[in-house]
C-alpha atoms as a PDB file:
ATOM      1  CA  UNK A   1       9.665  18.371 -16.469  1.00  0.00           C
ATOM      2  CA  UNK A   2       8.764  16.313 -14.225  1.00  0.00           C
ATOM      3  CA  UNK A   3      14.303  -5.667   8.729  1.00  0.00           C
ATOM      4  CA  UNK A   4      17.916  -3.915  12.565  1.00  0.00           C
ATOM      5  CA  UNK A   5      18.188  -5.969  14.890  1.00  0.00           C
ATOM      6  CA  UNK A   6      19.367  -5.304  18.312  1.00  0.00           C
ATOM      7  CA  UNK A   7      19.774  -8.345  21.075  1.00  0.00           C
ATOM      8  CA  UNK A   8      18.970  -7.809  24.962  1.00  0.00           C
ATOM      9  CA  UNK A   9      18.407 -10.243  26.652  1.00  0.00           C
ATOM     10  CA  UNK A  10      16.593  -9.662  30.415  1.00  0.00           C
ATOM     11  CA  UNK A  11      16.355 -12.220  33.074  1.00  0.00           C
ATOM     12  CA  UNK A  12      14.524 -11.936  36.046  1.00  0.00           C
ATOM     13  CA  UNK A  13      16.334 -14.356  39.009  1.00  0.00           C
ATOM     14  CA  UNK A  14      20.070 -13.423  38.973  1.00  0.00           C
ATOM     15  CA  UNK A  15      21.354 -17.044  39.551  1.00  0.00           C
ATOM     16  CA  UNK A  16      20.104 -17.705  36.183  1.00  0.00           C
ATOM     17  CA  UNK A  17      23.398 -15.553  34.746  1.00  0.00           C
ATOM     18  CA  UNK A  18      25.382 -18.107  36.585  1.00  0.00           C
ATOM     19  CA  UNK A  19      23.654 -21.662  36.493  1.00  0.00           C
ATOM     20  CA  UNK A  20      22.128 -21.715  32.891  1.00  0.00           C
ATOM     21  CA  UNK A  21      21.144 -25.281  33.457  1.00  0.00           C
ATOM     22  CA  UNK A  22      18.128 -24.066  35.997  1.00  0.00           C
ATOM     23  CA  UNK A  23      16.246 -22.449  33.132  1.00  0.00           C
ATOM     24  CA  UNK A  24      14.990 -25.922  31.610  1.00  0.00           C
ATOM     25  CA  UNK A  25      13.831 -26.009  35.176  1.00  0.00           C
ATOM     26  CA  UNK A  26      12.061 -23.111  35.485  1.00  0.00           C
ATOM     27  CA  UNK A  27       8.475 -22.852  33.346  1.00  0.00           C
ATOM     28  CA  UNK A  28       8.717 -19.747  31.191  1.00  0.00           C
ATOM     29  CA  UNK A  29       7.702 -17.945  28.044  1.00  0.00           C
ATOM     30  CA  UNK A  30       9.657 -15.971  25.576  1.00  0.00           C
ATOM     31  CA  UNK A  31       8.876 -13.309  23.637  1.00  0.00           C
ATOM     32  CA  UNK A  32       9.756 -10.881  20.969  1.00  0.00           C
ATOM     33  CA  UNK A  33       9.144  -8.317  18.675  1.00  0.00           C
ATOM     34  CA  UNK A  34      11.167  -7.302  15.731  1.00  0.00           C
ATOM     35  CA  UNK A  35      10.734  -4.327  13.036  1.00  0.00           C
ATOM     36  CA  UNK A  36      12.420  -3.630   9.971  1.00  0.00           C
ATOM     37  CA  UNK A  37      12.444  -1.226   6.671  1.00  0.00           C
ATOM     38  CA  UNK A  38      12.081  -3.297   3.242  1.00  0.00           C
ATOM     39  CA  UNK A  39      13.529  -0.779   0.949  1.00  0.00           C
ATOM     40  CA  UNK A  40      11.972  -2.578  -1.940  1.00  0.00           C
ATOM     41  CA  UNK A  41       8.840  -2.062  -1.142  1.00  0.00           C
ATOM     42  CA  UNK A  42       8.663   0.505   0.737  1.00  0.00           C
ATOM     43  CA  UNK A  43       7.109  -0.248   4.086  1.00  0.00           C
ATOM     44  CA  UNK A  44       7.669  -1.043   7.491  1.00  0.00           C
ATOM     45  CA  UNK A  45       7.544  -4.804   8.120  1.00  0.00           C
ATOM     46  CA  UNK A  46       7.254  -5.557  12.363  1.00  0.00           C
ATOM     47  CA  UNK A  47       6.127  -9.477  13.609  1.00  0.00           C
ATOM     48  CA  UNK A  48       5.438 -10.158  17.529  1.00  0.00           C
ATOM     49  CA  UNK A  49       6.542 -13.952  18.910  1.00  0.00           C
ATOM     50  CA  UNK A  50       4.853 -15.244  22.051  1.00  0.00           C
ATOM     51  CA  UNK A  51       6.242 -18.912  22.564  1.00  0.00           C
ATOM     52  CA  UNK A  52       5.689 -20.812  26.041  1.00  0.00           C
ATOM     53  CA  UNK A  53       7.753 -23.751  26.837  1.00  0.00           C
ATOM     54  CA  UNK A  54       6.280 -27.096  27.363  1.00  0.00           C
ATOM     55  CA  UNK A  55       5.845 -27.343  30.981  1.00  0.00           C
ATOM     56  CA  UNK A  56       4.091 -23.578  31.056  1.00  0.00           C
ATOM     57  CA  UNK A  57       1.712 -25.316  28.444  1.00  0.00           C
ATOM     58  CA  UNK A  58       0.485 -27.917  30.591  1.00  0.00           C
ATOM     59  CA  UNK A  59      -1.055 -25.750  32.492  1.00  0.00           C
ATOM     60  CA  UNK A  60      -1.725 -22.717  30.122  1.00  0.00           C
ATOM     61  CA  UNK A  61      -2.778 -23.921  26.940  1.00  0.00           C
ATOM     62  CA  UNK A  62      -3.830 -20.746  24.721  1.00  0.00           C
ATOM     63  CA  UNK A  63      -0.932 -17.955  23.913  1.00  0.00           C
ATOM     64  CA  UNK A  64      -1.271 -14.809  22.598  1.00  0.00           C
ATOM     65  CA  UNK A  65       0.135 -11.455  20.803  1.00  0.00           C
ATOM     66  CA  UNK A  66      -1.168  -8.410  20.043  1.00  0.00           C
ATOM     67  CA  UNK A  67       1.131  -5.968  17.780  1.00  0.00           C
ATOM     68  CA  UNK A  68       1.180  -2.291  17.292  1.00  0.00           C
ATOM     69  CA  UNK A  69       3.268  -0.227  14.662  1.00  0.00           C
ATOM     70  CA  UNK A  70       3.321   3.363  15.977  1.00  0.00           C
ATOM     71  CA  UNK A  71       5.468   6.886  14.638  1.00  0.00           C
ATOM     72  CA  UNK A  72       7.690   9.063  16.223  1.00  0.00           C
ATOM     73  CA  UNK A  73       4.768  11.072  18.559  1.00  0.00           C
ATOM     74  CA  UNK A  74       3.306   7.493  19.392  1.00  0.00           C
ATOM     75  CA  UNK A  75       0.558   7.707  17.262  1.00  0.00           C
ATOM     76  CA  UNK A  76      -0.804   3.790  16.183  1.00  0.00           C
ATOM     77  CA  UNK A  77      -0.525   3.152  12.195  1.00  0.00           C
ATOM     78  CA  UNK A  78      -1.811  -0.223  12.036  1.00  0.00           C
ATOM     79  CA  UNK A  79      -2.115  -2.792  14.542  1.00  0.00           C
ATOM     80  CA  UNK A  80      -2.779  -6.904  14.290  1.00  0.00           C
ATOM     81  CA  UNK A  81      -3.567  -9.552  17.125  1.00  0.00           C
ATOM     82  CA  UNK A  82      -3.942 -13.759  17.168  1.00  0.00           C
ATOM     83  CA  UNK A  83      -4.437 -15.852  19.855  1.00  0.00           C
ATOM     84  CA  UNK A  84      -3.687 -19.740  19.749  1.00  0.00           C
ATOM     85  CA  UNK A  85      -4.114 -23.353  21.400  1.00  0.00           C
ATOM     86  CA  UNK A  86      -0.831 -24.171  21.428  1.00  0.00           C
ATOM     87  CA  UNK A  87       2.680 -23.205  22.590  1.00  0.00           C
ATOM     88  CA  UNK A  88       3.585 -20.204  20.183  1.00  0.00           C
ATOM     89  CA  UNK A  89       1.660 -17.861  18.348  1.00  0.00           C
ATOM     90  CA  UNK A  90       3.286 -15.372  15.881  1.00  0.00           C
ATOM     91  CA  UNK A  91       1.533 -11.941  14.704  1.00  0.00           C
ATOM     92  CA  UNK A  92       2.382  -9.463  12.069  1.00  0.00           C
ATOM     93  CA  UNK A  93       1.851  -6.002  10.439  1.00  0.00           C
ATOM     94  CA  UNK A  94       3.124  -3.693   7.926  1.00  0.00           C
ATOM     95  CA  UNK A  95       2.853   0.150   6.847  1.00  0.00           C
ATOM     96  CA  UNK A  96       3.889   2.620   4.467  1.00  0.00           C
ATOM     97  CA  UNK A  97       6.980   4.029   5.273  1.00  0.00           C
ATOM     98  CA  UNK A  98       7.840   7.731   4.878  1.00  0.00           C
ATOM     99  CA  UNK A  99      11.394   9.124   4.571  1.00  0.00           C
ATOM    100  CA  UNK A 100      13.621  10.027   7.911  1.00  0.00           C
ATOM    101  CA  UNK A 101      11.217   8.755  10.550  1.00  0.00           C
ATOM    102  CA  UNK A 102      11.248   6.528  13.374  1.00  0.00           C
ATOM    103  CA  UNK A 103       8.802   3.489  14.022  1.00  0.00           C
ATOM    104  CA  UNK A 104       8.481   1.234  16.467  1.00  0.00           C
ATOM    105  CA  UNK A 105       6.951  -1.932  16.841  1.00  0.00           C
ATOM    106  CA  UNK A 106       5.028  -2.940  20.410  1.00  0.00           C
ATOM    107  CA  UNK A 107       3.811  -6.215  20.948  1.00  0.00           C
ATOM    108  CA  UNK A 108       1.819  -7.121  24.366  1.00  0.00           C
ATOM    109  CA  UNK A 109       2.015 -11.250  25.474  1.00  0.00           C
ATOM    110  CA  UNK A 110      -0.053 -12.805  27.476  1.00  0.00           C
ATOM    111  CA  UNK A 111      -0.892 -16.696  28.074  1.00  0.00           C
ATOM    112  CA  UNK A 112      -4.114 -18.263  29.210  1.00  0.00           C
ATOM    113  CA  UNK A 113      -4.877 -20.114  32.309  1.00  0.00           C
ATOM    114  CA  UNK A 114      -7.108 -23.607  31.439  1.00  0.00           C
ATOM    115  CA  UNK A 115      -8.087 -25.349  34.682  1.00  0.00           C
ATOM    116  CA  UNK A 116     -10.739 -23.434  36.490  1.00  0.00           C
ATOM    117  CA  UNK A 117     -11.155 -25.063  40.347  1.00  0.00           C
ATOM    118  CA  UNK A 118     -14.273 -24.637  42.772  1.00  0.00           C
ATOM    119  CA  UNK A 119     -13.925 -24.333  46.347  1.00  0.00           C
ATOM    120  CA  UNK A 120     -10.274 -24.282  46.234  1.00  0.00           C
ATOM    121  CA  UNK A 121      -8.854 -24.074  49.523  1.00  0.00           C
ATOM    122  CA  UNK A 122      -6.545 -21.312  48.914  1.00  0.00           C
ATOM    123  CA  UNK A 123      -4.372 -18.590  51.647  1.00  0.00           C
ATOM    124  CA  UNK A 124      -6.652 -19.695  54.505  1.00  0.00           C
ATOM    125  CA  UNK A 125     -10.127 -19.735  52.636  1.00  0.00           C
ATOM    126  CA  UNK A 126     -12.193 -21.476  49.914  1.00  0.00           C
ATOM    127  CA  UNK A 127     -12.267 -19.867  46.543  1.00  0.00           C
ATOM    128  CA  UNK A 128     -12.857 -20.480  43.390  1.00  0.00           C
ATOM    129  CA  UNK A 129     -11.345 -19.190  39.983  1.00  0.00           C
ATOM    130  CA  UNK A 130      -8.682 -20.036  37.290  1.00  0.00           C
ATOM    131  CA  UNK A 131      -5.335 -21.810  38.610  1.00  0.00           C
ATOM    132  CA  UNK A 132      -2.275 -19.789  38.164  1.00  0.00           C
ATOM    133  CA  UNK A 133       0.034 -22.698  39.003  1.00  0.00           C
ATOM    134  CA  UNK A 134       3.651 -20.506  38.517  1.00  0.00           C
ATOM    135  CA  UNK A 135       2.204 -17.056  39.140  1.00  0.00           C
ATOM    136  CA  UNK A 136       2.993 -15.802  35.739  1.00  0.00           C
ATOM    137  CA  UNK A 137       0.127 -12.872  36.832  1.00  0.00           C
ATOM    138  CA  UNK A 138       3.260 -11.836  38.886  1.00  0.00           C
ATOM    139  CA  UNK A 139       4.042  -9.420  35.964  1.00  0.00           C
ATOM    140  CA  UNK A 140       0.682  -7.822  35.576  1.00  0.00           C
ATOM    141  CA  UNK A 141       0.330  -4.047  36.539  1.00  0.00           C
ATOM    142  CA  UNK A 142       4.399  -4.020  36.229  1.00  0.00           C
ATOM    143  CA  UNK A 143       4.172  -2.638  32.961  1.00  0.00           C
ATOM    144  CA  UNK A 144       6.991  -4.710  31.645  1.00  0.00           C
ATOM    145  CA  UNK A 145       8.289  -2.916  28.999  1.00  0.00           C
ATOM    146  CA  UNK A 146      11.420  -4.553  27.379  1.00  0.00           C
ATOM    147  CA  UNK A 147      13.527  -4.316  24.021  1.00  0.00           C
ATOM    148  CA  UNK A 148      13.361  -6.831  21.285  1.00  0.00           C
ATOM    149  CA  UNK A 149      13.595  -9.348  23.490  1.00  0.00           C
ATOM    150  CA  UNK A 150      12.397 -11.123  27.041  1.00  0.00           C
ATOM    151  CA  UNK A 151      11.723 -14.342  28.766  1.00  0.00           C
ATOM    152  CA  UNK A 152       9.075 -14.565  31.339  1.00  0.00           C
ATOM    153  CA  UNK A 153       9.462 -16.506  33.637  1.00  0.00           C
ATOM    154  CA  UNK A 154       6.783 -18.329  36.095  1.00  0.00           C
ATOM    155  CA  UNK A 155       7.753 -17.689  39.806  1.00  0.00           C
ATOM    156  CA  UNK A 156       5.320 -19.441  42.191  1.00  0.00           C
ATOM    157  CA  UNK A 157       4.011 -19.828  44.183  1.00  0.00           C
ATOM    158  CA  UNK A 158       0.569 -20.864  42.661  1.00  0.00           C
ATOM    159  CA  UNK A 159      -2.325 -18.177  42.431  1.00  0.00           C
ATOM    160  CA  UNK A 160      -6.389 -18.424  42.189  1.00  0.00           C
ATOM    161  CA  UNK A 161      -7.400 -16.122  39.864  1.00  0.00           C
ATOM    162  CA  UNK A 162     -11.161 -15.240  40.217  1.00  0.00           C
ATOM    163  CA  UNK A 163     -11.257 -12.725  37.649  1.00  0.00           C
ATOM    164  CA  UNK A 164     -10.298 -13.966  34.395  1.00  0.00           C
ATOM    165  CA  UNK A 165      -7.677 -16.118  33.056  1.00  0.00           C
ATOM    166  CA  UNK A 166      -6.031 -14.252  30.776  1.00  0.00           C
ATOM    167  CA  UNK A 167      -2.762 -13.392  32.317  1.00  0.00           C
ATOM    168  CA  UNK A 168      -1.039 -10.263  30.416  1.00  0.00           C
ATOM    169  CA  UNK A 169       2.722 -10.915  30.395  1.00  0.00           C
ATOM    170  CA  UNK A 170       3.595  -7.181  29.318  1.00  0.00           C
ATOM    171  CA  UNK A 171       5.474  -6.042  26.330  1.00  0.00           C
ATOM    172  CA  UNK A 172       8.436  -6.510  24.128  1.00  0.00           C
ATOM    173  CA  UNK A 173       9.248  -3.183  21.337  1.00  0.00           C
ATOM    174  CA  UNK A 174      11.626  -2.260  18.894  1.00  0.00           C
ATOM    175  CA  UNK A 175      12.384   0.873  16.266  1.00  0.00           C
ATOM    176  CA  UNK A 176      13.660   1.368  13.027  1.00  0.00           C
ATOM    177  CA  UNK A 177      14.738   4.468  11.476  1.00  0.00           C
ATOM    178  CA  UNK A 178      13.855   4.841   7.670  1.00  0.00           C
ATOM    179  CA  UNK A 179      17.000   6.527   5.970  1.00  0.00           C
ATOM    180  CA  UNK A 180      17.063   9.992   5.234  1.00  0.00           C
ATOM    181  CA  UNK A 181      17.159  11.589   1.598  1.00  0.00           C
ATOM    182  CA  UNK A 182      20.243  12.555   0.479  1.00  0.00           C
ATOM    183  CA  UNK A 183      20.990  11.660  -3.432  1.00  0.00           C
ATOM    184  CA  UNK A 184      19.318  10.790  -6.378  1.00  0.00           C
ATOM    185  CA  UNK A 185      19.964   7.333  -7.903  1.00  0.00           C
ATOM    186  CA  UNK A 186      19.217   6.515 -12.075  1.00  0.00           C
ATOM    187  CA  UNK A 187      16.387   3.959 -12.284  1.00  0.00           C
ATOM    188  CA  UNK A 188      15.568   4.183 -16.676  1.00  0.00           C
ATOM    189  CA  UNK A 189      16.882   6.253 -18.989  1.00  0.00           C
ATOM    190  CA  UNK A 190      14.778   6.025 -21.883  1.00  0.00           C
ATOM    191  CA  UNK A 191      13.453   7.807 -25.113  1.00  0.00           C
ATOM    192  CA  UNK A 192       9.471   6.470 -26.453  1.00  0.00           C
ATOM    193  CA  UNK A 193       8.730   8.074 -30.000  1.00  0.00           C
ATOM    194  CA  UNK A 194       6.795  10.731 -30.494  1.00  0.00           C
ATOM    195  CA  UNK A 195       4.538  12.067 -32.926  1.00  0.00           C
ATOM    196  CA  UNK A 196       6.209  14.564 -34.571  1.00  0.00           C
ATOM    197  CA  UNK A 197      10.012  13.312 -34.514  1.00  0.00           C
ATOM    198  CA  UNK A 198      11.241  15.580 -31.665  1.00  0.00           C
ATOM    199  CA  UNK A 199      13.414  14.012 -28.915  1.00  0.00           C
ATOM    200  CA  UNK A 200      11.683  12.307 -25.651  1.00  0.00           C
ATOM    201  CA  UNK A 201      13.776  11.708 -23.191  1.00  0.00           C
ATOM    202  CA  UNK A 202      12.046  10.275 -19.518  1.00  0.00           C
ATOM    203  CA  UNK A 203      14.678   9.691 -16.772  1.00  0.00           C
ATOM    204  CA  UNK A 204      12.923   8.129 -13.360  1.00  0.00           C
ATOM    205  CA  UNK A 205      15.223   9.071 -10.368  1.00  0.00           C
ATOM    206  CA  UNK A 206      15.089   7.144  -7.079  1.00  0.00           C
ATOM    207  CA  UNK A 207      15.547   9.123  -3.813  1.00  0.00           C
ATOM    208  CA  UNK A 208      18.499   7.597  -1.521  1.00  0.00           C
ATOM    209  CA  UNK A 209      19.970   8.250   1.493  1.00  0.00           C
ATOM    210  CA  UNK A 210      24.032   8.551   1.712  1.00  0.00           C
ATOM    211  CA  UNK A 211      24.229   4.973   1.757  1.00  0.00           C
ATOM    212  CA  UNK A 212      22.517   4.345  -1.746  1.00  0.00           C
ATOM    213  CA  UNK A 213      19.813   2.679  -0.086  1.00  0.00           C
ATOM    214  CA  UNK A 214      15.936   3.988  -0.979  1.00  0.00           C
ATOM    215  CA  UNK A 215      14.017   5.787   1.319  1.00  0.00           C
ATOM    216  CA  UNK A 216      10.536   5.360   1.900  1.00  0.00           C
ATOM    217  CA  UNK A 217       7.729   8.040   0.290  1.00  0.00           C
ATOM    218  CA  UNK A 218       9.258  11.134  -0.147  1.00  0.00           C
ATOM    219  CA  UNK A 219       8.213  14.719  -0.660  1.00  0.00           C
ATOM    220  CA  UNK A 220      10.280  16.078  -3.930  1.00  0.00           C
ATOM    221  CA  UNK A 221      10.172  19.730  -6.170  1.00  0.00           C
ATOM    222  CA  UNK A 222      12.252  21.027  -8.906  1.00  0.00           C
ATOM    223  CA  UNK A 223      13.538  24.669  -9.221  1.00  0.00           C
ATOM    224  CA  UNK A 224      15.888  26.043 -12.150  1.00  0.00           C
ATOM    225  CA  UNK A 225      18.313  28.008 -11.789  1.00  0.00           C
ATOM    226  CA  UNK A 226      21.203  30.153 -13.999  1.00  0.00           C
ATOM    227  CA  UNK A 227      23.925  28.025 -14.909  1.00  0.00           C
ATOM    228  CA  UNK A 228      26.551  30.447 -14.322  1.00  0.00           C
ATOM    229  CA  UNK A 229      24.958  32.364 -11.412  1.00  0.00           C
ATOM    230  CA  UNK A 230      23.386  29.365  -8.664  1.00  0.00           C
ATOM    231  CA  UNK A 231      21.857  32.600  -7.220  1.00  0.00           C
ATOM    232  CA  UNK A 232      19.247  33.567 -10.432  1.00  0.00           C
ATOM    233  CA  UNK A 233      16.600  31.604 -10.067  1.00  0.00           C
ATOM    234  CA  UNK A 234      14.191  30.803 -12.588  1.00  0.00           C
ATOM    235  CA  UNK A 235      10.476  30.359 -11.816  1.00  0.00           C
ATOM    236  CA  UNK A 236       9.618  29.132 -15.591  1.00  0.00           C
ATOM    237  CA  UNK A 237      11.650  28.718 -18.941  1.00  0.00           C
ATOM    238  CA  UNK A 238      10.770  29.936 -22.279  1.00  0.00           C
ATOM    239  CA  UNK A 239      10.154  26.504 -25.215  1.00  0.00           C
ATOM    240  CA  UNK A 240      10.820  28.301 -28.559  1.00  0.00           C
ATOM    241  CA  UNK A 241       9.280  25.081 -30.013  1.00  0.00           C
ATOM    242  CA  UNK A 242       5.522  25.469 -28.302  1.00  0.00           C
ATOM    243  CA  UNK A 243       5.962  29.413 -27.938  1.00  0.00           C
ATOM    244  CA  UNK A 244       5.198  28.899 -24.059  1.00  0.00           C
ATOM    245  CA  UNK A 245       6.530  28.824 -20.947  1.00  0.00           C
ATOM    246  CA  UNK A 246       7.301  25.864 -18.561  1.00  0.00           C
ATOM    247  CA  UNK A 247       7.193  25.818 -14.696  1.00  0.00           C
ATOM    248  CA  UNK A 248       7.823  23.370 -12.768  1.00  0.00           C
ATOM    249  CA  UNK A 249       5.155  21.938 -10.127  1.00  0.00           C
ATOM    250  CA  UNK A 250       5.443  22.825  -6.177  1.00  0.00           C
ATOM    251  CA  UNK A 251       6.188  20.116  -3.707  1.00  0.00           C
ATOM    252  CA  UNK A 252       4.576  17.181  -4.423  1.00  0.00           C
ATOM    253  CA  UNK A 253       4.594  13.194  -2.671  1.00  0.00           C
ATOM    254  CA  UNK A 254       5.956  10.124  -4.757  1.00  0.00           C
ATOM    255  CA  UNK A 255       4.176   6.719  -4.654  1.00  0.00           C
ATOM    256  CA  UNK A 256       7.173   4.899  -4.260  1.00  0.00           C
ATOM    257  CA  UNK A 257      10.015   7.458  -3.216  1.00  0.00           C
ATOM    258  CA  UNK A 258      10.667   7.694  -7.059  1.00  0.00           C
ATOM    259  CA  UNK A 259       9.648   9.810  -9.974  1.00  0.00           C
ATOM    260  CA  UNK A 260      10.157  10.274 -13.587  1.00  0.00           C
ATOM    261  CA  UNK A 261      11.423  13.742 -15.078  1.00  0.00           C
ATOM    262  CA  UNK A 262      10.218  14.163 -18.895  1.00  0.00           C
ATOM    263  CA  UNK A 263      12.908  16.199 -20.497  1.00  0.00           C
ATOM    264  CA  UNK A 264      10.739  17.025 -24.068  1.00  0.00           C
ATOM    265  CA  UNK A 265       9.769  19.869 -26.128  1.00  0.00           C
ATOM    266  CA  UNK A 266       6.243  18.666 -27.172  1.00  0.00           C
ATOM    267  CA  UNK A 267       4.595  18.387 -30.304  1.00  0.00           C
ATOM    268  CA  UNK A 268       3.849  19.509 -32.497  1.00  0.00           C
ATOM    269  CA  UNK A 269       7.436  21.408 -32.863  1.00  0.00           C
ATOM    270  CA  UNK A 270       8.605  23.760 -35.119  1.00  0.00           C
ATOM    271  CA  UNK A 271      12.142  22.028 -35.352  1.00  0.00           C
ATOM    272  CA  UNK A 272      15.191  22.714 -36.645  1.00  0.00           C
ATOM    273  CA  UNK A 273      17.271  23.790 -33.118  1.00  0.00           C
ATOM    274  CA  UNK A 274      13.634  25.439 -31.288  1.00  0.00           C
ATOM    275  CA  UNK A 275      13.628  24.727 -27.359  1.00  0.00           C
ATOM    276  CA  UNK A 276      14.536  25.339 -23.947  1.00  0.00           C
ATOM    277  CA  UNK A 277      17.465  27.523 -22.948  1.00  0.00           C
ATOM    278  CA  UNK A 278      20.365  25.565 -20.674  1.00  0.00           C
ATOM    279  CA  UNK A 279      19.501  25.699 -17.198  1.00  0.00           C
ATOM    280  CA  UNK A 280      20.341  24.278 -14.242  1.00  0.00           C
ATOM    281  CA  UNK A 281      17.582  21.480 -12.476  1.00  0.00           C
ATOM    282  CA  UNK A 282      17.605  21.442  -8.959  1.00  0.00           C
ATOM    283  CA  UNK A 283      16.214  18.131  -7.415  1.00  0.00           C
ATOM    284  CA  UNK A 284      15.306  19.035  -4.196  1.00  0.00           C
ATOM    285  CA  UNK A 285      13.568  17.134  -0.732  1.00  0.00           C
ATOM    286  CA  UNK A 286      11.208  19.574   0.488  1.00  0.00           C
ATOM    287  CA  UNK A 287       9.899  18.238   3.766  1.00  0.00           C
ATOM    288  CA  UNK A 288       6.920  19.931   5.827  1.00  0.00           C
ATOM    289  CA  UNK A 289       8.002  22.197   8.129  1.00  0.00           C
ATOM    290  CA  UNK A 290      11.779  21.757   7.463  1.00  0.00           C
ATOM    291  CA  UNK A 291      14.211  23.334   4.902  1.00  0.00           C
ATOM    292  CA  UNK A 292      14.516  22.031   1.700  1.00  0.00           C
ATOM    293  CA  UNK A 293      17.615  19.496   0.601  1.00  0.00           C
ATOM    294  CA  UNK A 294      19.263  19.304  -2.467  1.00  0.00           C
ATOM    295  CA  UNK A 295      19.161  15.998  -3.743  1.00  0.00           C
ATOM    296  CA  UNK A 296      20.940  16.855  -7.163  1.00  0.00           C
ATOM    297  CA  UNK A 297      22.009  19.717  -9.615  1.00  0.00           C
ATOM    298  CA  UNK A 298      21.867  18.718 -13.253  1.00  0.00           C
ATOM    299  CA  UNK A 299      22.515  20.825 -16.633  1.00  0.00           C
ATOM    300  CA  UNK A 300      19.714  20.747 -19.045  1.00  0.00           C
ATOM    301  CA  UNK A 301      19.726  20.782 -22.957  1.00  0.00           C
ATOM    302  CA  UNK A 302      16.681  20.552 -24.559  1.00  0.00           C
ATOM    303  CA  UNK A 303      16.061  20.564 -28.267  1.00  0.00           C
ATOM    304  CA  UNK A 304      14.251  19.191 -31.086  1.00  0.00           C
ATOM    305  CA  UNK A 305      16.828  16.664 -31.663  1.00  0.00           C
ATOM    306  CA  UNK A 306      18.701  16.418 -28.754  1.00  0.00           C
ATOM    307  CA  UNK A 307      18.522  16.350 -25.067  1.00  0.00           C
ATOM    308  CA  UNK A 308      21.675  16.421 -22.488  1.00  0.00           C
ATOM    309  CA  UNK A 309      21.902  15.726 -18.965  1.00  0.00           C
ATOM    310  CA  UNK A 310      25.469  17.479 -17.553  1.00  0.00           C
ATOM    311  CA  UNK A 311      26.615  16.812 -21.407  1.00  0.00           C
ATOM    312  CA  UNK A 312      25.243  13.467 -21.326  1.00  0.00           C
ATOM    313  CA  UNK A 313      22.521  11.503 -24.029  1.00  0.00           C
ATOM    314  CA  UNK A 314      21.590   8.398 -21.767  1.00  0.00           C
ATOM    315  CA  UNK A 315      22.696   7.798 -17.993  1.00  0.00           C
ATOM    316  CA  UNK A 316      22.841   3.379 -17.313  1.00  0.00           C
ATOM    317  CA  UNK A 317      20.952   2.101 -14.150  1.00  0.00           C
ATOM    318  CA  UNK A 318      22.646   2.942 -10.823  1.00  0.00           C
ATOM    319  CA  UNK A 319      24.105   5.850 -11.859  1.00  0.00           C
ATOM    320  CA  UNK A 320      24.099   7.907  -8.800  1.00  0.00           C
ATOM    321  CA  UNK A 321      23.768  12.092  -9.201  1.00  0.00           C
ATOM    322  CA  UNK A 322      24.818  14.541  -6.419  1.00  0.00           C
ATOM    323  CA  UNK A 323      24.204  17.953  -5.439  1.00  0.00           C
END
């Protein structure tokens, strides 16, 4: 029987606070990453946004973003990177997402110098390397590391790069939390023939958090257990129809966060009122390493001719069940 969003917004010379008009006169480049759960699908959807205004593009013509979705211990899921002539560049991922955890989303920027000069005469000697006309290379090795949000921008004075031109800006990051199981919600409710004219009843449950919303993949198992006594439990049941018992399957993973639940007697059957005794179904989340939760508790009657969930022949879509 079987995308949170959270503004901060970081500036880097206090009189911008107070004289807002300065910032149209300052070159800079923002940035920022966002990450969100789409319960319909699934998965975790994260995008990374360099953009650089126009007078930073005069003088550094490529931008770039490199994106990393990563879990709870930091390990990397999937990553994704693009790099652009132009003045913004947008990158994107996505992963599976799996019930109660955290993700987060980093994305690095960086911007590339274009003019390269020769014998530059440059702090008291000639040199030669990639103009850095608003020191934007001022935030390398700071490990700027800022939420959702950040606008870099170019200080001065102007810098000769003779390494490389591909000035790393730092990072912008932001986490979601995937809701954790707490309910089970009705999906279908439906009855395909059969064979031999005994009732087929297939119910697919969603998993949901306290809010009703779907959680990502989740781990589920069934027990049984006396109707009258929650503490007999019942590791199979007895099907007078197929002179057999039933138990139900250990832990297992849904696709989707969702499974169905066949509530049947088989065929052939002998008939008349042959099959399962009433018993309690326990729907519960059994995560690794962590207690089981209840998601629901229903009362099962399962016949030949008829089959009852808690007294009930069909639930209707959204029906939400409890423990």
């Amino acid at each position: 029987m079987r995308y949170y969003s959270l503004f901060v917004g970081l500036l880097i010379a206090t009189c911008c606070l107070f004289f807002p008009y300065q910032v149209n006169a300052t070159p800079n480049t923002y940035t920022y990453s966002t990450i969100d759960f789409d319960d319909s699908t699934g998965t975790i959807l994260a995008t990374g946004h360099t953009q650089a205004d126009y007078q930073t593009g005069a003088y550094y013509q490529y931008t770039g973003a490199g994106l990393a979705i990563k879990d709870a211990d930091g390990n990397m899921l999937t990553n994704q990177q693009s790099q652009v002539r132009g003045l913004t560049v947008d990158v994107s991922a996505q992963t599976d997402a799996y019930a109660d955890q955290e993700y987060t989303v980093q994305t690095g920027h960086y911007i590339l110098a274009t003019y390269y000069l020769y014998n530059y005469y440059y702090q008291g000697q000639y040199v030669s390397g990639y103009s850095d006309p608003y020191n934007y290379s001022y935030y390398e090795g700071q490990q700027m590391n800022n939420y959702y949000e950040y606008y870099f921008y170019g200080n001065g004075p102007q810098v000769i790069s003779q390494y490389t031109n591909d000035i790393i800006l730092g990072q912008t990051k932001k986490k979601v939390k995937v809701g954790t199981p707490h309910h089970l919600k009705i999906v279908s409710d439906t009855r395909p023939p059969t064979d031999c004219g005994s009732v087929r009843r297939l119910i697919k449950f969603q998993v949901v958090d306290i809010n009703g919303r779907r959680v990502g993949h989740s781990d589920t198992e069934e027990t049984f257990e006396d109707l009258n006594n929650p503490a007999i439990k019942y590791s199979s049941i007895y099907n007078s129809c197929q002179n057999s018992n039933y138990s139900p399957p250990a832990c297992s993973r849904d696709i989707d966060g969702s499974f169905t639940d066949q509530l049947w007697v088989g065929c052939p059957s002998n008939g008349g009122d042959c099959g399962f005794p009433e018993v309690r179904s326990v729907w519960s989340w059994c995560p690794a390493n962590r207690s089981a939760v209840v998601l629901s508790r229903n009362d099962y009657y399962i016949r030949h001719s008829v089959v009852f969930v808690n007294g009930i022949q069909e639930y209707a879509p959204g029906v939400e069940l409890y423990p």
